[in-house]
N, C-alpha and C. Protein backbone atom coordinates (compact mmCIF):
# COMPACT_ATOMS: atom_id res chain seq x y z
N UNK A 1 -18.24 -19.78 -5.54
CA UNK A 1 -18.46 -18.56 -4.81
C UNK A 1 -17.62 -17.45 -5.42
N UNK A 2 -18.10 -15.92 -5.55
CA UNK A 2 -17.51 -15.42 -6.56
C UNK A 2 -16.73 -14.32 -5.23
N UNK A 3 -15.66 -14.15 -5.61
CA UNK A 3 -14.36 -13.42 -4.51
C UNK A 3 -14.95 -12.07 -4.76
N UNK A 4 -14.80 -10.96 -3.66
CA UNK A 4 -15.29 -9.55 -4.06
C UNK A 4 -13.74 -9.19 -3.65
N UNK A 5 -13.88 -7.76 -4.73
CA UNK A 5 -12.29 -6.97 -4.13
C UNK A 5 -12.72 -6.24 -3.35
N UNK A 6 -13.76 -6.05 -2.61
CA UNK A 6 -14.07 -5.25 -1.00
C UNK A 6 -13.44 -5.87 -0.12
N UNK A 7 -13.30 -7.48 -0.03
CA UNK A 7 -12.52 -7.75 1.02
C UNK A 7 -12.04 -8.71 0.66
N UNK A 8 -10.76 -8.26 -0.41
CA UNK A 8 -9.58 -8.69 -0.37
C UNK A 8 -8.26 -7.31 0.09
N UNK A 9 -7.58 -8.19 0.96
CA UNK A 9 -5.68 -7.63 1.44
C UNK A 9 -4.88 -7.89 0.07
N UNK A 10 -4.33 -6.64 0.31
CA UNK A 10 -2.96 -7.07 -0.43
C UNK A 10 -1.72 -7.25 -0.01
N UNK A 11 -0.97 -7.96 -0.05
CA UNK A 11 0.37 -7.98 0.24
C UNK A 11 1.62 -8.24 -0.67
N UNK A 12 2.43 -6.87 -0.10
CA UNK A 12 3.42 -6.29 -0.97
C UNK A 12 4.37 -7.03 -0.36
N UNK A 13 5.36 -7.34 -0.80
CA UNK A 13 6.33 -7.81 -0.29
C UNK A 13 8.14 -7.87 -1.63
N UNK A 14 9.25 -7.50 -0.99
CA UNK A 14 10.18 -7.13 -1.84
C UNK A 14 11.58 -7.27 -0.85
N UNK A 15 12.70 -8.06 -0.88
CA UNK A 15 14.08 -8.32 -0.66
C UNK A 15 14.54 -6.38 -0.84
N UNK A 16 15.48 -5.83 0.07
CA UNK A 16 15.44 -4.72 0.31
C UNK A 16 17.26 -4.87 -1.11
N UNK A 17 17.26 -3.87 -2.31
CA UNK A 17 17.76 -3.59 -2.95
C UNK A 17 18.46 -2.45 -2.87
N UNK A 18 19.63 -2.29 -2.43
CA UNK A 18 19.87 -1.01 -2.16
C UNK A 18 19.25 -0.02 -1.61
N UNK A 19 18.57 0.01 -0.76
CA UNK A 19 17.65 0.85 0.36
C UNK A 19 16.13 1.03 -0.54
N UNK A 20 16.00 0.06 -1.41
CA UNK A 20 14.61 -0.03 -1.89
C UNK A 20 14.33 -1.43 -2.43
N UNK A 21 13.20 -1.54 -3.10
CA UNK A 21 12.40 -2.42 -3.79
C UNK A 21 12.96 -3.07 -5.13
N UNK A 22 12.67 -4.21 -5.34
CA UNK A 22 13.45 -4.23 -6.19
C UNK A 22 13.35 -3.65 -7.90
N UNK A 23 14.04 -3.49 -8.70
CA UNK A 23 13.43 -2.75 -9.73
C UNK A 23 12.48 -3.52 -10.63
N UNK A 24 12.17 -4.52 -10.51
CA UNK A 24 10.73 -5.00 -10.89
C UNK A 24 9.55 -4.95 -10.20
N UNK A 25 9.50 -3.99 -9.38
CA UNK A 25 8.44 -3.90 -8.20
C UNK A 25 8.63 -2.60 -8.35
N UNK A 26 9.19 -1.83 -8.59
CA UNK A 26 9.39 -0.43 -9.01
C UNK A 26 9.11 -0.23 -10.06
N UNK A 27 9.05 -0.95 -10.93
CA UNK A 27 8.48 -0.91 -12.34
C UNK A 27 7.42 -0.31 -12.61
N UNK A 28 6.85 -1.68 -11.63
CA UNK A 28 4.98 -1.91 -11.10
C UNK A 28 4.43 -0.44 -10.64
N UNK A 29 5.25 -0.19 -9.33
CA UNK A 29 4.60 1.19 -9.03
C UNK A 29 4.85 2.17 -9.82
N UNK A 30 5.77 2.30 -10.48
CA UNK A 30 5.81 3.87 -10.95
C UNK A 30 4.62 4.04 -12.31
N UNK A 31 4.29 3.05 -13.23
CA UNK A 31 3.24 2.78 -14.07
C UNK A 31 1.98 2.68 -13.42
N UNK A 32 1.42 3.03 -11.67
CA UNK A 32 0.30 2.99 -10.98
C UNK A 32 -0.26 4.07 -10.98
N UNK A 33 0.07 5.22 -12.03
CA UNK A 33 -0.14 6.49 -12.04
C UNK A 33 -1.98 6.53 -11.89
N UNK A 34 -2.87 5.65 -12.59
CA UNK A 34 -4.10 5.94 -12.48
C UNK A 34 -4.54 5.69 -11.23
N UNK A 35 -3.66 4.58 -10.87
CA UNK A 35 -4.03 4.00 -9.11
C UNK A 35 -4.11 5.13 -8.42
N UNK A 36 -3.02 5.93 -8.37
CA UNK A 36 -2.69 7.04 -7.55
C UNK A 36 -3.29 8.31 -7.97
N UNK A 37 -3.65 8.53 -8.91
CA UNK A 37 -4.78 9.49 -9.07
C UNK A 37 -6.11 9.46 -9.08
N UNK A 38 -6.28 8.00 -9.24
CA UNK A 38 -7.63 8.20 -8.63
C UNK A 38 -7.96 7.44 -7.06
N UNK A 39 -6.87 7.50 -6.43
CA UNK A 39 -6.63 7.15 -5.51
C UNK A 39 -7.52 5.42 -4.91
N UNK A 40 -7.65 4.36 -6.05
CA UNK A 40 -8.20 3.27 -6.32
C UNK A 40 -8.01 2.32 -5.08
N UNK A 41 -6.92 2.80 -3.78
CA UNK A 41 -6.97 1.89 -2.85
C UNK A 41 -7.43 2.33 -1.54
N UNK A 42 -8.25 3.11 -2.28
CA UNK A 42 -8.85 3.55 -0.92
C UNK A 42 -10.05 2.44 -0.09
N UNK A 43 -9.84 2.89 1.18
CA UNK A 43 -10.58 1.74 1.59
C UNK A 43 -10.39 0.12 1.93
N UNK A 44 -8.85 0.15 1.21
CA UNK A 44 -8.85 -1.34 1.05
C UNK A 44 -7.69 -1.56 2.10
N UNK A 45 -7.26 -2.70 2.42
CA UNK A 45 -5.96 -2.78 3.69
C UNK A 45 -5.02 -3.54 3.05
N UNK A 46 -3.74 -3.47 3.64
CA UNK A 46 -2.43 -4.30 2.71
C UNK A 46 -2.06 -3.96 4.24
N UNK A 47 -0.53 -4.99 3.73
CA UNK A 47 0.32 -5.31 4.49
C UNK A 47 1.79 -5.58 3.70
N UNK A 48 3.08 -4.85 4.29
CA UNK A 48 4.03 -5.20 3.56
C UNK A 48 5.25 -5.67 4.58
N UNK A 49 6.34 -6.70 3.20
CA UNK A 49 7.02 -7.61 3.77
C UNK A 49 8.32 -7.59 3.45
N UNK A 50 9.63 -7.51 3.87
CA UNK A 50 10.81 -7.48 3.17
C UNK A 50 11.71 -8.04 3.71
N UNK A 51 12.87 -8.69 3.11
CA UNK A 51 14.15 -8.89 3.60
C UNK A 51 15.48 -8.22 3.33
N UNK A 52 15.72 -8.35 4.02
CA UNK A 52 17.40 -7.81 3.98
C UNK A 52 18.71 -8.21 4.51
N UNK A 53 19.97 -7.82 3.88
CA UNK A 53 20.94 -8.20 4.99
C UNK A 53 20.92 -7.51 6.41
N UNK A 54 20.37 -6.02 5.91
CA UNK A 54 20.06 -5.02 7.14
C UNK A 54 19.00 -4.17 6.58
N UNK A 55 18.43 -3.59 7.72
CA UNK A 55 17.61 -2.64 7.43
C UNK A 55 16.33 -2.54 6.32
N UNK A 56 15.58 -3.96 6.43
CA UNK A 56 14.26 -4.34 5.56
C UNK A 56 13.89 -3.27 5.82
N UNK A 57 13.26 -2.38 6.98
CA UNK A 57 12.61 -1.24 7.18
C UNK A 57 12.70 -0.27 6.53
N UNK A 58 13.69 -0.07 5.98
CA UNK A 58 14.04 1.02 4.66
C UNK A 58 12.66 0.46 3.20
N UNK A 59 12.63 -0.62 2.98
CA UNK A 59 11.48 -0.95 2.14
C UNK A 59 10.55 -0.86 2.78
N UNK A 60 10.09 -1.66 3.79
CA UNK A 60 8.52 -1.79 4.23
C UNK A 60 8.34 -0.22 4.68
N UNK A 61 9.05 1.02 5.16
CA UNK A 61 8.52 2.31 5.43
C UNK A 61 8.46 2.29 4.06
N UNK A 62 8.53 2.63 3.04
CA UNK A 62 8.92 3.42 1.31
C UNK A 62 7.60 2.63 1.38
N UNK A 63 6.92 1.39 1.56
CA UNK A 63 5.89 0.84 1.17
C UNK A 63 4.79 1.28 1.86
N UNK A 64 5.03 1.02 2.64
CA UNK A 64 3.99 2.03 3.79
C UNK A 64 3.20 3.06 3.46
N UNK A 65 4.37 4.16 3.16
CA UNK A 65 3.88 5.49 2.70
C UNK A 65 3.17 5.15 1.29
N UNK A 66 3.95 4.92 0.51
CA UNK A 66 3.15 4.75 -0.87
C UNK A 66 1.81 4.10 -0.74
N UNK A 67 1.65 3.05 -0.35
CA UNK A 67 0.02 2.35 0.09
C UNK A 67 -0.84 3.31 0.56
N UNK A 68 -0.19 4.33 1.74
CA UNK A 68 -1.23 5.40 2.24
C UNK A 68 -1.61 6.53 1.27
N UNK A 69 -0.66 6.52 0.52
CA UNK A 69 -0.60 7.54 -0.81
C UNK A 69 -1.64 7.41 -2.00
N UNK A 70 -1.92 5.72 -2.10
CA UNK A 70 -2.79 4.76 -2.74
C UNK A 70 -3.89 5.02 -2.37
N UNK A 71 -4.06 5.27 -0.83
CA UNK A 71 -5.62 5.28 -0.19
C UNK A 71 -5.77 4.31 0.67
N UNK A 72 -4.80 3.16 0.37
CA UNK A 72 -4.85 2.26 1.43
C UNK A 72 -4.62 2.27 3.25
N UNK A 73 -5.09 1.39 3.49
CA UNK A 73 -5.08 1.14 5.29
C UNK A 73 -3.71 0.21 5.21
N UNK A 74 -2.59 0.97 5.79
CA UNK A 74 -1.70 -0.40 6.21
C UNK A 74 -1.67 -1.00 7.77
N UNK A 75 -1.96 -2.01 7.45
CA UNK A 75 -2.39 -2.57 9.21
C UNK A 75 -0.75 -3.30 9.54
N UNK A 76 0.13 -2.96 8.58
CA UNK A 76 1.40 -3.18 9.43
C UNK A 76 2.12 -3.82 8.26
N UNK A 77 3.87 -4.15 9.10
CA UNK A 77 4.98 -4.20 8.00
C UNK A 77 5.88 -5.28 9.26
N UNK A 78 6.50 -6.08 8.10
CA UNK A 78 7.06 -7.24 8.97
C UNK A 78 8.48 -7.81 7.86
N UNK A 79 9.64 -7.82 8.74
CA UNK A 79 10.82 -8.46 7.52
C UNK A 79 11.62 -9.41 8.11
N UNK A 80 12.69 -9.44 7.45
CA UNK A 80 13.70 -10.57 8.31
C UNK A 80 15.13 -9.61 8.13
N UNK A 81 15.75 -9.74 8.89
CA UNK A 81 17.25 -9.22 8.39
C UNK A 81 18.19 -10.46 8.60
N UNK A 82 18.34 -11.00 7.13
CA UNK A 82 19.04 -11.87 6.83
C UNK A 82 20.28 -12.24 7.45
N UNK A 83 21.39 -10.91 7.88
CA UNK A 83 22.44 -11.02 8.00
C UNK A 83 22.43 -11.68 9.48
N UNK A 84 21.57 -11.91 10.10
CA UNK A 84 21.10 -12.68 11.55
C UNK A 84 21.32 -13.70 11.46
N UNK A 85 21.11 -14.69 10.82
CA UNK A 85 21.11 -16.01 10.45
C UNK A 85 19.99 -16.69 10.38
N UNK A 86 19.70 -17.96 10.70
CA UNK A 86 18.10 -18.79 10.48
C UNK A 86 17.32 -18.20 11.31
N UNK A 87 17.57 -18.23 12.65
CA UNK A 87 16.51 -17.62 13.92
C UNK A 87 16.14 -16.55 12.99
N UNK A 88 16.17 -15.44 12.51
CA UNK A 88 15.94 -14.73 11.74
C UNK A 88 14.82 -14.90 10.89
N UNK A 89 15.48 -15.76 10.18
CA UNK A 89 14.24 -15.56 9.26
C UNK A 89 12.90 -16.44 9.92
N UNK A 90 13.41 -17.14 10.60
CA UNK A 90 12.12 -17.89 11.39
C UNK A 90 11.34 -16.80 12.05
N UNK A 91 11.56 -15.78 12.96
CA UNK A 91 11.31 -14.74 13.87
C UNK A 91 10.14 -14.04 12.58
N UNK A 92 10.95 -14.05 11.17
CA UNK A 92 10.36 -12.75 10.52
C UNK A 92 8.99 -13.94 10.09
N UNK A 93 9.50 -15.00 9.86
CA UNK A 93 8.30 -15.93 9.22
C UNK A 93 7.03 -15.68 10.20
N UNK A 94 7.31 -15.83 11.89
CA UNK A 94 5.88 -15.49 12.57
C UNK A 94 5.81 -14.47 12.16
N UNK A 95 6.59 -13.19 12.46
CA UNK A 95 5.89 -11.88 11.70
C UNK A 95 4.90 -11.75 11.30
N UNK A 96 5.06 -12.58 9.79
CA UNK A 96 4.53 -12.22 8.61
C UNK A 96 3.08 -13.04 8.65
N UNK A 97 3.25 -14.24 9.61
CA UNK A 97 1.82 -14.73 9.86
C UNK A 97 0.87 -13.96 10.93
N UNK A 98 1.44 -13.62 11.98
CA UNK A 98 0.72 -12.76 12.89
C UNK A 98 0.12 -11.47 12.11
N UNK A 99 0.97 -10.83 11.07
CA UNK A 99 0.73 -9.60 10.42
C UNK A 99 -0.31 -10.14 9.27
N UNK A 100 -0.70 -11.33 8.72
CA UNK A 100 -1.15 -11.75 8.20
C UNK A 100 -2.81 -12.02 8.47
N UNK A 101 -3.00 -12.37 9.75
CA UNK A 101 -4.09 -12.31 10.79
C UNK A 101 -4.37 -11.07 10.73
N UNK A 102 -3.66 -10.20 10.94
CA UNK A 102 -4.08 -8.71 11.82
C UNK A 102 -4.57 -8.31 10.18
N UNK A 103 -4.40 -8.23 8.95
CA UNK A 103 -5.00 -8.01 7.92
C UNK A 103 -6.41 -8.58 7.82
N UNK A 104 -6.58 -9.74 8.09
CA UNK A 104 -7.73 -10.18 7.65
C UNK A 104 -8.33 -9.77 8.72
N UNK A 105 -8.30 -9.58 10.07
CA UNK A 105 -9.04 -9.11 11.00
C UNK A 105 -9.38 -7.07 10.81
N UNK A 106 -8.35 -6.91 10.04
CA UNK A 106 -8.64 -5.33 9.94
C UNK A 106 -9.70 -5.09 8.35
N UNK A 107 -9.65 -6.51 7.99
CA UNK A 107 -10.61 -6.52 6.68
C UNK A 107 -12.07 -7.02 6.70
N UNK A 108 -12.00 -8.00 7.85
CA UNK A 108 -13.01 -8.06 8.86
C UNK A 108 -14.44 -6.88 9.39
N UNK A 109 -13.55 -6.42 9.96
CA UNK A 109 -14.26 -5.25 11.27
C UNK A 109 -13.39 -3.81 10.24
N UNK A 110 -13.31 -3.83 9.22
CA UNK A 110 -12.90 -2.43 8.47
C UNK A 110 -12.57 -1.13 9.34
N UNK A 111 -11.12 -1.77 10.34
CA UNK A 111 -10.60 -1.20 11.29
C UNK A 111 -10.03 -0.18 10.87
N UNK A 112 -10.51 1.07 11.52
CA UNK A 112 -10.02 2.47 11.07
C UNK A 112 -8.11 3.10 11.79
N UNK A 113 -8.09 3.24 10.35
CA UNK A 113 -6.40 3.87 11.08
C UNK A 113 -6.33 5.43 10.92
N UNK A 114 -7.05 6.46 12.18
CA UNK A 114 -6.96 7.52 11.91
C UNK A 114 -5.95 8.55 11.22
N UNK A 115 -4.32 8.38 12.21
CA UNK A 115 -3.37 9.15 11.79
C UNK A 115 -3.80 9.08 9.52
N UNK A 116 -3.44 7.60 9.34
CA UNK A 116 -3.57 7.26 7.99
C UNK A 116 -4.80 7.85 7.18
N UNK A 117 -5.79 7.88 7.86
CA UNK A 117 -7.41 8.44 7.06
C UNK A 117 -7.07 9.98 6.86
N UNK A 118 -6.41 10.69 8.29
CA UNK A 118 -6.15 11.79 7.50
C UNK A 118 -4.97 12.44 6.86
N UNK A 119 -4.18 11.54 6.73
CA UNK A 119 -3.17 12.03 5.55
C UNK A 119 -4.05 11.43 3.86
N UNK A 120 -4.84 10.42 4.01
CA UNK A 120 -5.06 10.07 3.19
C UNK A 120 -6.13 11.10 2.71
N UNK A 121 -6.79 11.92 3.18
CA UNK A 121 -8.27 13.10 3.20
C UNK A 121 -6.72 14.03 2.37
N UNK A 122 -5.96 14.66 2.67
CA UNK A 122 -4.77 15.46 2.47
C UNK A 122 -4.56 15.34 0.87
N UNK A 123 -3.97 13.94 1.11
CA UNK A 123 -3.80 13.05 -0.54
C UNK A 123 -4.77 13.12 -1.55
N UNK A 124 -5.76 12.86 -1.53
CA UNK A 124 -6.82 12.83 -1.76
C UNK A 124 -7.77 14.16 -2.38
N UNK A 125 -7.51 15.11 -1.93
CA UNK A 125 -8.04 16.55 -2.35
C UNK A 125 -7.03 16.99 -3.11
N UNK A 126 -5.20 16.64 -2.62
CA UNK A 126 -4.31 16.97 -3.94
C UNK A 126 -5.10 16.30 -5.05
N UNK A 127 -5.08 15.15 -4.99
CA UNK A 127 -5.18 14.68 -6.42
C UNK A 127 -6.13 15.24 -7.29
N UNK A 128 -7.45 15.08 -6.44
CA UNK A 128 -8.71 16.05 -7.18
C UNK A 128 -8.58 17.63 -7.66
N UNK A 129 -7.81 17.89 -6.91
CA UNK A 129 -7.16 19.04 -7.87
C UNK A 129 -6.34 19.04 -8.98
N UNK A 130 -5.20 18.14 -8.44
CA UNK A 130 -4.63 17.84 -9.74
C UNK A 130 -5.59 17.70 -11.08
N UNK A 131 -6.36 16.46 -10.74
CA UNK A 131 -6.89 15.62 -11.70
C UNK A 131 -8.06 16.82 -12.36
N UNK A 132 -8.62 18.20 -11.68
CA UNK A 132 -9.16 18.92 -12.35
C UNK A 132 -8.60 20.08 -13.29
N UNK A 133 -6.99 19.98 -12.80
CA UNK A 133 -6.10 20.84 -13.53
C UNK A 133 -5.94 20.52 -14.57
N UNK A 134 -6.36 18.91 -15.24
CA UNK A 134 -5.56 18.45 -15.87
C UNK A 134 -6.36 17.43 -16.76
N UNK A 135 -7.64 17.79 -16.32
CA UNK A 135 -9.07 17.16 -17.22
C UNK A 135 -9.08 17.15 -18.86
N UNK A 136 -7.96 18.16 -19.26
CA UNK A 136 -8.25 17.99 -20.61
C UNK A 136 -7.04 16.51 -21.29
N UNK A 137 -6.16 16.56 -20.34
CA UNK A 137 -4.93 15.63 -20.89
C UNK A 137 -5.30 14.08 -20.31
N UNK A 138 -5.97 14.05 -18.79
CA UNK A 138 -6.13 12.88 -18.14
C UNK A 138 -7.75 12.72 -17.95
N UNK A 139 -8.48 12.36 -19.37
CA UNK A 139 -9.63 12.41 -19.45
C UNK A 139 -10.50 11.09 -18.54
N UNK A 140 -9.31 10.10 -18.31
CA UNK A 140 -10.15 8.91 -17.53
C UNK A 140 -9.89 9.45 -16.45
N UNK A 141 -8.88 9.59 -15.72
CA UNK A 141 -9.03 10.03 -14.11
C UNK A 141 -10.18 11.56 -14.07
N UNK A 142 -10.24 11.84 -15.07
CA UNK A 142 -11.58 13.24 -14.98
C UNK A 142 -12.68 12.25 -14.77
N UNK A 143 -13.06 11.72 -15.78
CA UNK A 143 -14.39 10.99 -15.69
C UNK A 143 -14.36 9.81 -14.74
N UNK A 144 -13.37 9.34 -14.28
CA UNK A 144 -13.33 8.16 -12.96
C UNK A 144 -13.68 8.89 -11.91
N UNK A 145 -13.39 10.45 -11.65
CA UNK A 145 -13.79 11.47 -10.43
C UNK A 145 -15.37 11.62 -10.39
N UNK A 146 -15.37 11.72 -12.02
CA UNK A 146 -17.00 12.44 -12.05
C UNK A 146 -18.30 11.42 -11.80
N UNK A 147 -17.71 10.22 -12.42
CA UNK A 147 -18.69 9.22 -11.56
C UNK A 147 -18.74 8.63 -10.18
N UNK A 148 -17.47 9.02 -9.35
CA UNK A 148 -17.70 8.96 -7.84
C UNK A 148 -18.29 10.28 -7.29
N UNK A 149 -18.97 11.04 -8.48
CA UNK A 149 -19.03 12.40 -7.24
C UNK A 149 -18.19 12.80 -6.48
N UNK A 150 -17.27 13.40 -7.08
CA UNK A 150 -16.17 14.10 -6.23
C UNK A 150 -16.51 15.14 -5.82
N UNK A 151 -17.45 15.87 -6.27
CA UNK A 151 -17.66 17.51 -5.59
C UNK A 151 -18.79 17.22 -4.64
């Protein structure tokens, strides 16, 4: 049976590094420049995951936003804060399965996250501007626009 990327989730997930990701996961995103200009996750849903001694939420928000930035639907963010002890990470382990469900069910029924659709409409017209400012230097994100009919 052949897998479609219409309905596949992604899940991000990253140990919180100094109030971010770690720098091999930062790597990843900052080289997503075509992702993000042609805004390639649109439509699609993720979910992100982190640990920490404190304050995972410092990653899974930074992930959050960026996914919505992507185009993506985030149907939610789940971590452990290590410095808790085992209950901890057990607590974050359902998390991450309950949040795990709620993905495939929002990939399911292609559950709409308004606030997110319209920052993502926002995002989305930047870029197409950008990407027409800039048609002579970023000739694939020009022609990746022009075959979705952007205008």
């Amino acid at each position: 049976m052949r897998r479609s990327w219409r309905r596949t989730g992604l899940v991000i997930g990253s140990p919180n590094y100094f109030h971010t990701v770690t720098a091999q996961l930062k790597t990843l995103i900052d080289r997503m420049a075509d992702a993000v200009h042609c805004q390639l996750l649109t439509g699609k849903y993720c979910c992100n995951l982190a640990t920490g001694g404190s304050n995972y939420d410092q990653v899974t928000g930074y992930l959050d936003r960026l996914m919505v930035n992507f185009g993506a639907f985030v149907s939610g963010s789940a971590g452990a804060e290590m410095s808790k002890g085992p209950a901890a990470l057990e607590e974050g382990e359902r998390k991450a399965r309950d949040l795990g469900r709620a993905l495939v069910d929002d990939i399911r029924i292609k559950r709409d996250y308004p606030e997110q659709r319209k920052a993502q409409e926002g995002i989305r017209s930047h870029f197409k501007e950008l990407v027409m400012m800039n048609k002579d230097h970023w000739e694939h994100e020009y022609e990746y626009w022009n075959s979705i009919n952007w205008r």
